[in-house]
PDB file of N, CA and C in Angstrom:
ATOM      1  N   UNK A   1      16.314  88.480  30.949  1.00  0.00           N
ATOM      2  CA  UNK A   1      15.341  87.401  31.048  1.00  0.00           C
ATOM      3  C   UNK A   1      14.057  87.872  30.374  1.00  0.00           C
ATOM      4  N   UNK A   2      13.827  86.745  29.429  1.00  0.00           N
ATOM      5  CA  UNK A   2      12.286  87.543  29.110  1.00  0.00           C
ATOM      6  C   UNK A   2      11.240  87.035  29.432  1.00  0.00           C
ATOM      7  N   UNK A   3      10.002  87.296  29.696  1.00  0.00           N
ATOM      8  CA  UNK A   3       9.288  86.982  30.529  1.00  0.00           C
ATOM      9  C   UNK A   3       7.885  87.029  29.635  1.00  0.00           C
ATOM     10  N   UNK A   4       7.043  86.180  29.328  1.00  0.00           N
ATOM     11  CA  UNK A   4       5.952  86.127  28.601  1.00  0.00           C
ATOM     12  C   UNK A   4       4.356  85.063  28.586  1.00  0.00           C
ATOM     13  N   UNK A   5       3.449  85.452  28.715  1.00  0.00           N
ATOM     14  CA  UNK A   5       2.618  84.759  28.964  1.00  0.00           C
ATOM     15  C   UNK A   5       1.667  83.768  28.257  1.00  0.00           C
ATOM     16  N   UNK A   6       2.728  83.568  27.299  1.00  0.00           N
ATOM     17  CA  UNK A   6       2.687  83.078  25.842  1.00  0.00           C
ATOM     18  C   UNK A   6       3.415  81.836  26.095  1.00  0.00           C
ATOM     19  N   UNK A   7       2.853  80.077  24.989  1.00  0.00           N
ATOM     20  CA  UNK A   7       3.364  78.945  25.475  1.00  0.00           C
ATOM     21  C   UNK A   7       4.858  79.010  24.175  1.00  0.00           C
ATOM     22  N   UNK A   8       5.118  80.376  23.512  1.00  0.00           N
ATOM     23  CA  UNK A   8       5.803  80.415  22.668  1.00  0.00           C
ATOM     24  C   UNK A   8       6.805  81.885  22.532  1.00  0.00           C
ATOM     25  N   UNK A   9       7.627  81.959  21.953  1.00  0.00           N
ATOM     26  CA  UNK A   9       8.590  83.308  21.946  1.00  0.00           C
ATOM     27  C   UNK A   9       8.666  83.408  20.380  1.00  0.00           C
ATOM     28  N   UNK A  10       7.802  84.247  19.707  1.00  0.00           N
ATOM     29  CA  UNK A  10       8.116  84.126  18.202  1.00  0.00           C
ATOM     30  C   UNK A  10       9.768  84.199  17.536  1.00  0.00           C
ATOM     31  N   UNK A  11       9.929  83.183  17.160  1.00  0.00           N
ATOM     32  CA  UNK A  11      11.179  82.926  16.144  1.00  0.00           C
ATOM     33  C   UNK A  11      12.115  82.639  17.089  1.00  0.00           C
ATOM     34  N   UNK A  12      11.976  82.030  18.266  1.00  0.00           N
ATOM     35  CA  UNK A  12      13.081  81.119  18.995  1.00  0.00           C
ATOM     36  C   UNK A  12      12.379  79.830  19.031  1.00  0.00           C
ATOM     37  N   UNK A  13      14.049  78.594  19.036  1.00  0.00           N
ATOM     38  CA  UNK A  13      13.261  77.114  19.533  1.00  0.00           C
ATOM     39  C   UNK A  13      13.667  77.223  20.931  1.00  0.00           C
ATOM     40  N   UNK A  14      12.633  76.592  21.521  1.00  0.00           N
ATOM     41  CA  UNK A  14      12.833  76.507  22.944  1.00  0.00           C
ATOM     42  C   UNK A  14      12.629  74.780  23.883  1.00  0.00           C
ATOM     43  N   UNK A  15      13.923  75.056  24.293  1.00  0.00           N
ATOM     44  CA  UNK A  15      14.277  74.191  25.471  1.00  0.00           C
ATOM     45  C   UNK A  15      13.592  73.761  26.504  1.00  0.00           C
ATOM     46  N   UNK A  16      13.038  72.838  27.134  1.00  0.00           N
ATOM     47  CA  UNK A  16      11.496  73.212  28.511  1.00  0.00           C
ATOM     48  C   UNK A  16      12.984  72.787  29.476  1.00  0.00           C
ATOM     49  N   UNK A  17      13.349  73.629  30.781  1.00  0.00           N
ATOM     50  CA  UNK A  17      13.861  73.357  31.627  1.00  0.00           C
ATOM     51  C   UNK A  17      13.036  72.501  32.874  1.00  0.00           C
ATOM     52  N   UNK A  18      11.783  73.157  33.476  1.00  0.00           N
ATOM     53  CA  UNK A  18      11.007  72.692  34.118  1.00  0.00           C
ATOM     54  C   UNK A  18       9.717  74.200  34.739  1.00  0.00           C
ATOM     55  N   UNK A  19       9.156  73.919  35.639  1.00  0.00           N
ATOM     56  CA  UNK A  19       8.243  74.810  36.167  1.00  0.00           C
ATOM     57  C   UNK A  19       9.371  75.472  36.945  1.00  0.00           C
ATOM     58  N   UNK A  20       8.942  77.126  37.560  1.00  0.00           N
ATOM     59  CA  UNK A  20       9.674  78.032  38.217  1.00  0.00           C
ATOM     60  C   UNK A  20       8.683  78.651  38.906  1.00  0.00           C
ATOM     61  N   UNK A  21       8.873  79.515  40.202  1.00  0.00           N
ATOM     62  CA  UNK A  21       7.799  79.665  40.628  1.00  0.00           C
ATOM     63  C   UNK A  21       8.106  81.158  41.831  1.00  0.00           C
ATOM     64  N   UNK A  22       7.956  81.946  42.129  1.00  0.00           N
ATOM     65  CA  UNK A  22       7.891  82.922  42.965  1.00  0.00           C
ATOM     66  C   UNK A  22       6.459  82.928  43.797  1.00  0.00           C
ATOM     67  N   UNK A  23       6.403  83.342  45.357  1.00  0.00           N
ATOM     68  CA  UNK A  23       5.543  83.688  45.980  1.00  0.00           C
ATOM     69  C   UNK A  23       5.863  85.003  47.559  1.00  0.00           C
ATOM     70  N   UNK A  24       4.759  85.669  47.903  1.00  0.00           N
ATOM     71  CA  UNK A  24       4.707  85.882  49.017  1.00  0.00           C
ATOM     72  C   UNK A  24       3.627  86.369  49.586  1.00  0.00           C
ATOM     73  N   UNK A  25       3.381  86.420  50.677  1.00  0.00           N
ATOM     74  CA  UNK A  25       2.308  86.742  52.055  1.00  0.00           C
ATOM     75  C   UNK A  25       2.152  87.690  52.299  1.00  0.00           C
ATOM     76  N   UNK A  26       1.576  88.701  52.030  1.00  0.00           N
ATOM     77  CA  UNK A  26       1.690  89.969  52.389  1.00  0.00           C
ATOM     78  C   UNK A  26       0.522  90.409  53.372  1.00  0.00           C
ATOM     79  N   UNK A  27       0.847  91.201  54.713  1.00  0.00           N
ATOM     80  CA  UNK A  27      -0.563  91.694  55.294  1.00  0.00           C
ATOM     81  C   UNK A  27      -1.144  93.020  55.423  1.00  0.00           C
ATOM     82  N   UNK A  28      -1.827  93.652  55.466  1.00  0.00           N
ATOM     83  CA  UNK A  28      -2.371  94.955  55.577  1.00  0.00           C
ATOM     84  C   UNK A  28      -1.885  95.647  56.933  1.00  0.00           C
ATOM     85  N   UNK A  29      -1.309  96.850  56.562  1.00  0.00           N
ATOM     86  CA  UNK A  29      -1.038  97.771  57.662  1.00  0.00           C
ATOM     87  C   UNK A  29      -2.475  98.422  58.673  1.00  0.00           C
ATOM     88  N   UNK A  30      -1.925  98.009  59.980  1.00  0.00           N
ATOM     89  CA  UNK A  30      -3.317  98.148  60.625  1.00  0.00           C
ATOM     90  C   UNK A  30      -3.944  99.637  60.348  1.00  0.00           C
ATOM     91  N   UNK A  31      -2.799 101.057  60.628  1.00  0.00           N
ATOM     92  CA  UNK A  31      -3.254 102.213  59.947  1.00  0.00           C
ATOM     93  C   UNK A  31      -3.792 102.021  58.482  1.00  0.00           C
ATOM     94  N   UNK A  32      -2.924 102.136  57.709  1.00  0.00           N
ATOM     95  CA  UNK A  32      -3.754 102.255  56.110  1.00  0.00           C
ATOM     96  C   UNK A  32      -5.380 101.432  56.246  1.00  0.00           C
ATOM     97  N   UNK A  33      -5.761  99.773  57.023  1.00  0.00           N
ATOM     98  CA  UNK A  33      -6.365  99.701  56.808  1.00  0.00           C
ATOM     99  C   UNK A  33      -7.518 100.319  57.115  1.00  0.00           C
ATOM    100  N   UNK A  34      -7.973 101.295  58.419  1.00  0.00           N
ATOM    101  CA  UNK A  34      -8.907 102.245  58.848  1.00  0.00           C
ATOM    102  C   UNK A  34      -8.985 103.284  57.932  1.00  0.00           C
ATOM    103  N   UNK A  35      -7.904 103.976  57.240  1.00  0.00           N
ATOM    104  CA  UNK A  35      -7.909 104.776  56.333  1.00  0.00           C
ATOM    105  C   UNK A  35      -8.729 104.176  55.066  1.00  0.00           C
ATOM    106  N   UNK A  36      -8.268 103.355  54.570  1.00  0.00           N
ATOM    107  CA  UNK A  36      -9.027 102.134  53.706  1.00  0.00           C
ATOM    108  C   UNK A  36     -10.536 102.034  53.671  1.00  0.00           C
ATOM    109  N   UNK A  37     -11.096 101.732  55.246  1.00  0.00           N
ATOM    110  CA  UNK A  37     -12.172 101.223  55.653  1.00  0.00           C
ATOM    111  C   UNK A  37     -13.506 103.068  55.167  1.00  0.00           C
ATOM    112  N   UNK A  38     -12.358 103.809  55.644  1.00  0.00           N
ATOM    113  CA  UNK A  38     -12.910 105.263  55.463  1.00  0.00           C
ATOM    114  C   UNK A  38     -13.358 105.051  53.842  1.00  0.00           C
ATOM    115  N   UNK A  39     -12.089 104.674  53.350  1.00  0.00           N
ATOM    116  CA  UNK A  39     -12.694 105.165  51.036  1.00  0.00           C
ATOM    117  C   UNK A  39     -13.831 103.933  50.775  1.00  0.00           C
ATOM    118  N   UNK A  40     -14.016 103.040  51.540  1.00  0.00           N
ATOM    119  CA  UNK A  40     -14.868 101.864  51.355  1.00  0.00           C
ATOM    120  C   UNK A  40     -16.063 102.977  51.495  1.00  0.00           C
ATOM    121  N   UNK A  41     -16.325 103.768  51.967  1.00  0.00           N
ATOM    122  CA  UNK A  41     -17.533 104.080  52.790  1.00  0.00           C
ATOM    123  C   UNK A  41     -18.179 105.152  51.596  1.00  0.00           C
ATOM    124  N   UNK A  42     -17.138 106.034  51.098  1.00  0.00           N
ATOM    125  CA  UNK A  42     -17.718 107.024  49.691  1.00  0.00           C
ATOM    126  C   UNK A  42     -16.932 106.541  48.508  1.00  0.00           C
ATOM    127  N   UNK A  43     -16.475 105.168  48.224  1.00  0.00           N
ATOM    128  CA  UNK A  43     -16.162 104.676  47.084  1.00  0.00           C
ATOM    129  C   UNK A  43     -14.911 105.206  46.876  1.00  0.00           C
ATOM    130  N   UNK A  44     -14.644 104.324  45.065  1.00  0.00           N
ATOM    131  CA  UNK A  44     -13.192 104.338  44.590  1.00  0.00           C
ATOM    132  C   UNK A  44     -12.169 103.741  44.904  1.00  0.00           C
ATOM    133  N   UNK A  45     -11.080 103.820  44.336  1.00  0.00           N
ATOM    134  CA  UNK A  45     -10.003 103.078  44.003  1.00  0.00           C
ATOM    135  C   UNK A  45      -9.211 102.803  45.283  1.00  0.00           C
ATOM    136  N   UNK A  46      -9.270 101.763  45.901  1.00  0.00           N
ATOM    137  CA  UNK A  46      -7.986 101.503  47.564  1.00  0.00           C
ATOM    138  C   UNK A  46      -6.801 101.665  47.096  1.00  0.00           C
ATOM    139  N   UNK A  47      -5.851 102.689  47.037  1.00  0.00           N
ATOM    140  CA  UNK A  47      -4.696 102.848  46.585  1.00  0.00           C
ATOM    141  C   UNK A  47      -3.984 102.191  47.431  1.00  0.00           C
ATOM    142  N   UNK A  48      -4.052 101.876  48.942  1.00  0.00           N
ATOM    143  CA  UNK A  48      -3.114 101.125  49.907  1.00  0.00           C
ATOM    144  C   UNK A  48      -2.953 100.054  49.270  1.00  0.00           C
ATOM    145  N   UNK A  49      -4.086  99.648  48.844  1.00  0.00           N
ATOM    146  CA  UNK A  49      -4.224  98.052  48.525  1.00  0.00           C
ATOM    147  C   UNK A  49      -3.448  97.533  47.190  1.00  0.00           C
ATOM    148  N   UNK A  50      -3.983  98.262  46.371  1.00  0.00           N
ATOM    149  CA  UNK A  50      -3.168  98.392  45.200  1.00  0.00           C
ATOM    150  C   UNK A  50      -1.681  98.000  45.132  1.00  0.00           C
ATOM    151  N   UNK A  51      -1.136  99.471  45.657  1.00  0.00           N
ATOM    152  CA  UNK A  51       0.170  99.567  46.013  1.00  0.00           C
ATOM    153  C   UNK A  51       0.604  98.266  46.809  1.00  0.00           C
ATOM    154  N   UNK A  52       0.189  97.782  47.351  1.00  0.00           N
ATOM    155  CA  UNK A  52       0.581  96.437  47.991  1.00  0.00           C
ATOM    156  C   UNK A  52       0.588  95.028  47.057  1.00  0.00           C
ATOM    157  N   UNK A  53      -0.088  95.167  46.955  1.00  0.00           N
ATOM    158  CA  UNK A  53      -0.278  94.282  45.664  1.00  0.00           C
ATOM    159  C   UNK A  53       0.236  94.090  44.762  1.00  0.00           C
ATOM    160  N   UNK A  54       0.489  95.348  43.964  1.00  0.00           N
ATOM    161  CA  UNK A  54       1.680  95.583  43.089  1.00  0.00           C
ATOM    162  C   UNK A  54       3.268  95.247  43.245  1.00  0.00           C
ATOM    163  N   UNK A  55       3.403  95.516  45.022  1.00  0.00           N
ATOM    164  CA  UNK A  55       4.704  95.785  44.979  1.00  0.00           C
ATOM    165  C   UNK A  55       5.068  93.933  45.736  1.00  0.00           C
ATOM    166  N   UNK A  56       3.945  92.779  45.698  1.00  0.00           N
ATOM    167  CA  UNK A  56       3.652  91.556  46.127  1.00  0.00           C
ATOM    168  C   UNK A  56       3.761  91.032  45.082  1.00  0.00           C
ATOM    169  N   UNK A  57       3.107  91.145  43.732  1.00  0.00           N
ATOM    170  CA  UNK A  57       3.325  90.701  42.350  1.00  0.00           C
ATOM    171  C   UNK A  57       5.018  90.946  41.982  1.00  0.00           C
ATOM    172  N   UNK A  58       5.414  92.046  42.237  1.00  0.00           N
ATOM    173  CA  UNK A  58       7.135  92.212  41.720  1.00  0.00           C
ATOM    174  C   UNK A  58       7.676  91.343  42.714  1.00  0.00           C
ATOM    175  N   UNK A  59       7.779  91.425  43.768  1.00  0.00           N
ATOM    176  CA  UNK A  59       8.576  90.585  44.684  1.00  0.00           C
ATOM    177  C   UNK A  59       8.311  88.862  44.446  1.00  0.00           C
ATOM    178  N   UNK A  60       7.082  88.327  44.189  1.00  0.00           N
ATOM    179  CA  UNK A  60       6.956  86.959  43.518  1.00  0.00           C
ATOM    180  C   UNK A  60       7.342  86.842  42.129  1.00  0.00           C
ATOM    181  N   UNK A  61       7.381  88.067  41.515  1.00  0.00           N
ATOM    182  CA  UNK A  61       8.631  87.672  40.480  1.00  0.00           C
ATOM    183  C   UNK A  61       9.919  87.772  40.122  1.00  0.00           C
ATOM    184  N   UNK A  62      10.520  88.710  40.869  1.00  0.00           N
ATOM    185  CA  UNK A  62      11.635  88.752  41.499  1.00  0.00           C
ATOM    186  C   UNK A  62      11.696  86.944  41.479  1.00  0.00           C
ATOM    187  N   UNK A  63      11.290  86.551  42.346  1.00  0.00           N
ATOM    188  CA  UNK A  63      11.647  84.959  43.180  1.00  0.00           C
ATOM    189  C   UNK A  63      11.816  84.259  42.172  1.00  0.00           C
ATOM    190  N   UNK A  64      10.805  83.932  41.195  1.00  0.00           N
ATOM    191  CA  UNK A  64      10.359  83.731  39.864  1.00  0.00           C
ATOM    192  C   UNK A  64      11.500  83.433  38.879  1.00  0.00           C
ATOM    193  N   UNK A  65      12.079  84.703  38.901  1.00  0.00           N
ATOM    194  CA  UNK A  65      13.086  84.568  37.943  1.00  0.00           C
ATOM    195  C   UNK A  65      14.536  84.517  38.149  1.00  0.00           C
ATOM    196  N   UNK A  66      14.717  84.312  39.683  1.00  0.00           N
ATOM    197  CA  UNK A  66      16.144  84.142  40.266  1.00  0.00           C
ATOM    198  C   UNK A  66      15.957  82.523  40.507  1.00  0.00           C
ATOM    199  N   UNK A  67      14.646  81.886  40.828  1.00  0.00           N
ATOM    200  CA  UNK A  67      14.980  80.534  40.297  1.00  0.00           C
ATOM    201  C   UNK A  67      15.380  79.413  39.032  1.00  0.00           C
ATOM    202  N   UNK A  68      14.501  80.961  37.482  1.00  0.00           N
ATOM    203  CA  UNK A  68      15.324  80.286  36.336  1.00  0.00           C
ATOM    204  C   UNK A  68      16.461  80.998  36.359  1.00  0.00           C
ATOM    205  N   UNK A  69      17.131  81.904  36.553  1.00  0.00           N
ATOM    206  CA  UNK A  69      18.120  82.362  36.728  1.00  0.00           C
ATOM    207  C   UNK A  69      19.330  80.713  36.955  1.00  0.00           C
ATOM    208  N   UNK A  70      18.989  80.078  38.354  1.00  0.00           N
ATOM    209  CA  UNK A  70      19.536  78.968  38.865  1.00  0.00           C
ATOM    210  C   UNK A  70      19.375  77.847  37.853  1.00  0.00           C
ATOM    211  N   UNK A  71      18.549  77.894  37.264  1.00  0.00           N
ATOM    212  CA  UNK A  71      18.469  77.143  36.221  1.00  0.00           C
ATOM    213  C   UNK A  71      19.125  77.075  34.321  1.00  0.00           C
ATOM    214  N   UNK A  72      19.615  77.871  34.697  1.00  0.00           N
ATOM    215  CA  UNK A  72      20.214  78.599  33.624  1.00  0.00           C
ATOM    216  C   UNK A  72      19.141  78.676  32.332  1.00  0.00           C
ATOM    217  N   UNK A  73      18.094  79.657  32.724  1.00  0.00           N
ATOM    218  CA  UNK A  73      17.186  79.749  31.496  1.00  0.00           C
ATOM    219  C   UNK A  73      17.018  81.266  31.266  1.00  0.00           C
ATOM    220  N   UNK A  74      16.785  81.289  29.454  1.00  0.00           N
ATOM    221  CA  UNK A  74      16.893  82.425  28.779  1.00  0.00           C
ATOM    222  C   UNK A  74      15.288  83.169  29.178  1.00  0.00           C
ATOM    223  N   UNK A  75      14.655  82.494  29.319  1.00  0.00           N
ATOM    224  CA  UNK A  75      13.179  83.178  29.440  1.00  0.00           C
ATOM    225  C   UNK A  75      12.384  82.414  29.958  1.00  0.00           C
ATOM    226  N   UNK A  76      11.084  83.069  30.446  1.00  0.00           N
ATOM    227  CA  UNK A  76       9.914  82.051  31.225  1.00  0.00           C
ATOM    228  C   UNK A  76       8.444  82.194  30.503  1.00  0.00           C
ATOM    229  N   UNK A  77       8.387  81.252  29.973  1.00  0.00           N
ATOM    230  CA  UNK A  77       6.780  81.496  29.409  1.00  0.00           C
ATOM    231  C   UNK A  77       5.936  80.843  29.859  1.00  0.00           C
ATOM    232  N   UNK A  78       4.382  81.136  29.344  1.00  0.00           N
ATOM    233  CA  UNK A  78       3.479  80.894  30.256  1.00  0.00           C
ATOM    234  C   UNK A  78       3.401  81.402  31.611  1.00  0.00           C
ATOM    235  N   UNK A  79       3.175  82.348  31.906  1.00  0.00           N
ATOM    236  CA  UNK A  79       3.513  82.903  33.232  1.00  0.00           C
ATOM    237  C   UNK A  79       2.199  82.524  33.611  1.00  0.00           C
ATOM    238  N   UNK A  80       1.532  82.697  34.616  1.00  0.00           N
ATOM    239  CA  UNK A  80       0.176  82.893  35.539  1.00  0.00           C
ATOM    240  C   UNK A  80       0.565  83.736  36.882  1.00  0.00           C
ATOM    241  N   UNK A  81      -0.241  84.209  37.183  1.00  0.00           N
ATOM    242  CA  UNK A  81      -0.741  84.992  38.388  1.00  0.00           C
ATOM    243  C   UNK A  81      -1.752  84.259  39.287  1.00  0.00           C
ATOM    244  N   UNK A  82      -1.797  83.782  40.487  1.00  0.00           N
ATOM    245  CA  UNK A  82      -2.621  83.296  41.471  1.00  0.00           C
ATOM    246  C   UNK A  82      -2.603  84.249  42.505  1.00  0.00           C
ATOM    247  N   UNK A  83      -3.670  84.479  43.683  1.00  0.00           N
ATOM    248  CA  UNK A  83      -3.403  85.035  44.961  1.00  0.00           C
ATOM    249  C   UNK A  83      -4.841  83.732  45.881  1.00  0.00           C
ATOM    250  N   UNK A  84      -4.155  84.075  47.193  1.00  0.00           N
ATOM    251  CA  UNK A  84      -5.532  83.709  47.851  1.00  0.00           C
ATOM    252  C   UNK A  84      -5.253  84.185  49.025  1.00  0.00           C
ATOM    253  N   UNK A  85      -6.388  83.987  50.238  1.00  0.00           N
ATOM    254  CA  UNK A  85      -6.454  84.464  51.139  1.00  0.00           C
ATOM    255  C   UNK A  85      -6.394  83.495  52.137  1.00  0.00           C
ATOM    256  N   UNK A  86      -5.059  83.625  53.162  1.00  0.00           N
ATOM    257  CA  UNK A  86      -4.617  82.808  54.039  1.00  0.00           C
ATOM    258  C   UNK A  86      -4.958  83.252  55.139  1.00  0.00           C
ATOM    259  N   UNK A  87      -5.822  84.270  55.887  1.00  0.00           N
ATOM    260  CA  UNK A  87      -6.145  84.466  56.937  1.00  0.00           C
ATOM    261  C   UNK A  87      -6.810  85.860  56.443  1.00  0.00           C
ATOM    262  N   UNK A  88      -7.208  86.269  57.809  1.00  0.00           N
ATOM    263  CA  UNK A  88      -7.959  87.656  57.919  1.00  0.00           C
ATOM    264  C   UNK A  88      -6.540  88.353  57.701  1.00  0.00           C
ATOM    265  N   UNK A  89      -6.907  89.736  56.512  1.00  0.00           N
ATOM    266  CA  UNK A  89      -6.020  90.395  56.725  1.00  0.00           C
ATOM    267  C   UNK A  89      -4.526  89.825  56.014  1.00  0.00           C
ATOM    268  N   UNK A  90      -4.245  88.857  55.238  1.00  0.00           N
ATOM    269  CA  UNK A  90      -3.164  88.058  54.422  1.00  0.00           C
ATOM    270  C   UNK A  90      -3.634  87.428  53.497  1.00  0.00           C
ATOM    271  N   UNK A  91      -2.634  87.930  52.699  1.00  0.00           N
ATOM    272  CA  UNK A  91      -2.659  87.172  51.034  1.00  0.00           C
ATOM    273  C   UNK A  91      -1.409  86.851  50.407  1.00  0.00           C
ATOM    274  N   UNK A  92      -1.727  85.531  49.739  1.00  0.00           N
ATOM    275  CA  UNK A  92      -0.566  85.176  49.204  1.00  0.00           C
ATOM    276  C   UNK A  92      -0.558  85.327  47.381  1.00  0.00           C
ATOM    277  N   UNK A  93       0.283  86.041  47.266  1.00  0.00           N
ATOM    278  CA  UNK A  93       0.685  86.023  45.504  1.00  0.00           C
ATOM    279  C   UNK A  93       1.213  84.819  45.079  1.00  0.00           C
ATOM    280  N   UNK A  94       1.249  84.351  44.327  1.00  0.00           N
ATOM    281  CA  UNK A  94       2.286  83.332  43.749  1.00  0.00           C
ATOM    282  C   UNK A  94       1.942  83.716  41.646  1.00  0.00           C
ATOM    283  N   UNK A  95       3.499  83.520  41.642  1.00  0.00           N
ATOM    284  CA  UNK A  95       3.633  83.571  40.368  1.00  0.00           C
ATOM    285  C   UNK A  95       4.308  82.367  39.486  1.00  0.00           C
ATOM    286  N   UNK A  96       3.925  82.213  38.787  1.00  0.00           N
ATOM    287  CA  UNK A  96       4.790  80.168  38.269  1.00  0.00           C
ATOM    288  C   UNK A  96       5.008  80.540  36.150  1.00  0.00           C
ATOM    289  N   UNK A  97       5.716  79.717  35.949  1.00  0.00           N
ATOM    290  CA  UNK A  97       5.729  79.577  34.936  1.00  0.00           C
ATOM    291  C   UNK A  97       6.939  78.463  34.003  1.00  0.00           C
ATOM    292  N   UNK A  98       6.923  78.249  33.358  1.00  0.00           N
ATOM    293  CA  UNK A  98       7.955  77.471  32.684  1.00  0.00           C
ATOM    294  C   UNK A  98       9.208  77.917  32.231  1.00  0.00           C
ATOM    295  N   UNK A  99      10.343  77.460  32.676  1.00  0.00           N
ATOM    296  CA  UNK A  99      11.845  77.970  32.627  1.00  0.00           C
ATOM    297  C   UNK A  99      12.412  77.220  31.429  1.00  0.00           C
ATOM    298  N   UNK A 100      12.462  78.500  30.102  1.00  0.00           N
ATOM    299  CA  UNK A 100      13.106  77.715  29.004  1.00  0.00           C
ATOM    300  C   UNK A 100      14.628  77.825  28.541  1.00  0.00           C
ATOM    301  N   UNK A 101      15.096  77.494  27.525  1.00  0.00           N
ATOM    302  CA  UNK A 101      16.400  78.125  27.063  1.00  0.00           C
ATOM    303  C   UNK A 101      15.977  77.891  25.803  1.00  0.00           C
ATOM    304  N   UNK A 102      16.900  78.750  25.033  1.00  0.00           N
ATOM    305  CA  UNK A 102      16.935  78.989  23.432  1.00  0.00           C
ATOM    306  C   UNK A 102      18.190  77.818  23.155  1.00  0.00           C
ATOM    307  N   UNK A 103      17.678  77.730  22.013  1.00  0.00           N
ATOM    308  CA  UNK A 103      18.352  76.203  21.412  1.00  0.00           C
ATOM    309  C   UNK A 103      19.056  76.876  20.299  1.00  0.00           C
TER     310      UNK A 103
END
């Protein structure tokens, strides 16, 4: 599957299947976050957070692309990235994009 954030795939014609879309909720571990609260205090990079995040972005695309998968599409372009904050302590990723096929 190829995956691109581009409304085009140089030197393929492409098919529009429809929108596709991955998401999930992820919340902060109550340990890491005190540990967290500690690097807030002399700066730098929240690696908890990060790492969460990261591994929230793969899992909404994971989703992402097992729905063009169902769709029988060769690639997804236009991708976007959204998150927001659904409570204290939760965030939601969502990832979307357009499910094409090569013609």
């Amino acid at each position: 599957m190829i995956l691109v954030n581009t409304d085009y795939i140089p030197g393929k014609e492409l098919e529009m299947l429809g929108l596709v879309k991955g998401s999930t909720i992820q919340t902060r571990h109550v340990g890491k976050d005190i540990a967290q609260g500690f690097k807030h205090l002399v700066g730098g990079e929240l690696k908890a957070y990060t790492e969460m995040l990261d591994s929230a972005r793969a899992l909404a695309t994971k989703r992402m692309v097992e729905e063009a998968e169902k769709l029988g599409a060769d690639a997804i372009i236009n991708i976007r990235f959204s998150s927001a904050s659904i409570m204290q302590g939760a965030a939601e990723i969502m990832v979307y994009g357009t499910a094409v096929k090569f013609k």
